[in-house]
Protein backbone atom coordinates (compact mmCIF):
# COMPACT_ATOMS: atom_id res chain seq x y z
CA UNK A 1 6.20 -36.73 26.36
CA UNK A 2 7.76 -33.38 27.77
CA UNK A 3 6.05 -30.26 27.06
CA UNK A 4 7.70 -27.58 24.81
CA UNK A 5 7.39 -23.78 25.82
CA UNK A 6 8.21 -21.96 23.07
CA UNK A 7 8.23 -18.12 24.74
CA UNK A 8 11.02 -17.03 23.94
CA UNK A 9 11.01 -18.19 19.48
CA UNK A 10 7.60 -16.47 19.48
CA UNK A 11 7.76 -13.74 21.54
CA UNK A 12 10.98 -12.73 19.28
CA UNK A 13 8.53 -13.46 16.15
CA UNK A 14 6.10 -11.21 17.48
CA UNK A 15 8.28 -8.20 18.63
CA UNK A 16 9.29 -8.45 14.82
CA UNK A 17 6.16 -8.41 13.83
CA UNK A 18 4.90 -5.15 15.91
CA UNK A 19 8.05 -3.19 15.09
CA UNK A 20 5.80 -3.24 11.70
CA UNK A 21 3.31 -1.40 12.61
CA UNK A 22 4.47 0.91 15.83
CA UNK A 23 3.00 3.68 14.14
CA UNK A 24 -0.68 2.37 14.48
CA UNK A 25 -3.68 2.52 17.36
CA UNK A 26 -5.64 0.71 19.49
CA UNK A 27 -5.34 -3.01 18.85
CA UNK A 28 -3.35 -2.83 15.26
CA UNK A 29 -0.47 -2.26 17.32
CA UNK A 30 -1.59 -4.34 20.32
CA UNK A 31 -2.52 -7.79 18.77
CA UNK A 32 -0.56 -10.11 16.95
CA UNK A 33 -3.30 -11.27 14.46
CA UNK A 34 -4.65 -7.85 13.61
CA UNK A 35 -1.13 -6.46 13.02
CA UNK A 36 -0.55 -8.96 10.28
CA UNK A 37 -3.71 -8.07 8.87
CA UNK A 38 -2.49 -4.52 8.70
CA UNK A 39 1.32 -5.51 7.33
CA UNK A 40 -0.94 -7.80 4.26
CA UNK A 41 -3.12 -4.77 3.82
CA UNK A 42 -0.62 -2.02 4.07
CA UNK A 43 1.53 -3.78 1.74
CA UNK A 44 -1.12 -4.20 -1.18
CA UNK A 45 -2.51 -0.57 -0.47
CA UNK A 46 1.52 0.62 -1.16
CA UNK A 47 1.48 -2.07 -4.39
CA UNK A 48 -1.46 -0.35 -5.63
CA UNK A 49 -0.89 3.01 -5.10
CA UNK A 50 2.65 3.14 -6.33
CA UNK A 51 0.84 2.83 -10.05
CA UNK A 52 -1.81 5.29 -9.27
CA UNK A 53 0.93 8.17 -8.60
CA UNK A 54 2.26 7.51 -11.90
CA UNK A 55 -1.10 7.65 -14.03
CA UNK A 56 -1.67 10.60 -11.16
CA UNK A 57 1.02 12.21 -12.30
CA UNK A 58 0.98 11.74 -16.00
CA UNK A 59 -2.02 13.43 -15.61
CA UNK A 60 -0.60 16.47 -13.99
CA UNK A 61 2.20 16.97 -16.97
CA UNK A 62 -0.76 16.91 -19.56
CA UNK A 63 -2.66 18.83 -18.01
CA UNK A 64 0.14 21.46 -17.81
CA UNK A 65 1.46 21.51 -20.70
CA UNK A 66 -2.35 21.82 -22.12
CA UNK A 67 -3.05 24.66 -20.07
CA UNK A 68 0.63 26.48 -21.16
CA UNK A 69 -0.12 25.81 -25.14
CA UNK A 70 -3.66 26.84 -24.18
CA UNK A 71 -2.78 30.26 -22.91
CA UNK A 72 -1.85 32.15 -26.54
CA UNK A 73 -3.59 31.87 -29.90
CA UNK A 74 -0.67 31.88 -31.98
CA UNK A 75 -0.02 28.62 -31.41
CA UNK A 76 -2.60 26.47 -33.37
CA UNK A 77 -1.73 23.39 -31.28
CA UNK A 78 -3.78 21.63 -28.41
CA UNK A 79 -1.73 18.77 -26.60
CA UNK A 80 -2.06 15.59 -28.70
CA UNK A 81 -1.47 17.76 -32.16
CA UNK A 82 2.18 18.53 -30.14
CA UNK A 83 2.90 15.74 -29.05
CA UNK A 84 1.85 13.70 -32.25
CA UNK A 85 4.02 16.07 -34.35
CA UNK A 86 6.70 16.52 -31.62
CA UNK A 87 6.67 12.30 -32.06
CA UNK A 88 6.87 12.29 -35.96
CA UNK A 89 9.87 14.49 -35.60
CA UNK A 90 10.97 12.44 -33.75
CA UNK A 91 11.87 14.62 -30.77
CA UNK A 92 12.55 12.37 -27.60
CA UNK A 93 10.98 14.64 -24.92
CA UNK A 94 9.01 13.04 -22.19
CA UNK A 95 6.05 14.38 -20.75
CA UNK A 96 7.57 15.81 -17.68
CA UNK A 97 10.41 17.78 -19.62
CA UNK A 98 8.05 19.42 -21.61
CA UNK A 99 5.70 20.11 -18.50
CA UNK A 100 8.78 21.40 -16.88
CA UNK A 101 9.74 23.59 -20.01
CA UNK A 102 6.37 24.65 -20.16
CA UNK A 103 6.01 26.00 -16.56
CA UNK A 104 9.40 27.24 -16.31
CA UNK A 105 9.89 28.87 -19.29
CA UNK A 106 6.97 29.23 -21.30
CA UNK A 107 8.25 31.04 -24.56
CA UNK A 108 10.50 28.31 -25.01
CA UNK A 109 7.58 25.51 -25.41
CA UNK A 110 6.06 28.41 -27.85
CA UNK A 111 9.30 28.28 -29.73
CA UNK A 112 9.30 24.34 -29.81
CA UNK A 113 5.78 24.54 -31.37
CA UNK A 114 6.34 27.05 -33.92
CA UNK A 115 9.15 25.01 -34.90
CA UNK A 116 7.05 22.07 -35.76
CA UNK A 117 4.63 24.10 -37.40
CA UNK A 118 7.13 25.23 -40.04
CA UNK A 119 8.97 22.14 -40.34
């Protein structure tokens, strides 16, 4: 039987395959077995941590718009009284709009609340 050589198929495979991970040191950009050990892992880290910087930052817009509506006592609201009454009136504001409303222009989130108050 005649022997294959397959250098060049591979070799292409492999160049591929450390294009990847160009970025890294030592011998995850070196050797072929730990570099796709690094592309699995790097791939489920990204997976995973594209959901954590959405609860991240729905954290960050509550905790805004708590600290705003915090700030004066005439508003009798803390953040889930507004947004429960801002949702019975059916108001369709997201959390970041009313984060952004709320650092940008503050009176106008006061405004917004005193509104619901009286309604």
């Amino acid at each position: 039987m005649t022997r294959v050589k397959r250098g060049y198929i591979a070799r292409k495979r492999r160049t591929k395959i450390r294009l990847f991970t160009s970025s890294s040191r030592g011998a995850h950009s070196k050797l072929t077995r730990t570099i796709s050990q690094q592309k699995i892992k790097a791939s489920v880290s990204a997976n995973r941590d594209r959901d954590r910087k959405k609860r991240d930052f729905r954290s960050l817009w509550i905790s805004r718009i708590n600290a705003i509506i915090g700030q004066k006592k005439q508003v009798y609201f803390i953040y889930n009284q507004l947004m429960s009454n801002m949702y019975k009136r059916q108001l369709l504001l997201n959390r970041k709009i009313v984060a952004q409303i709320a650092i940008l222009k503050g009176n106008c989130i006061f405004m917004i609340a005193n509104n619901l108050i009286k309604i």
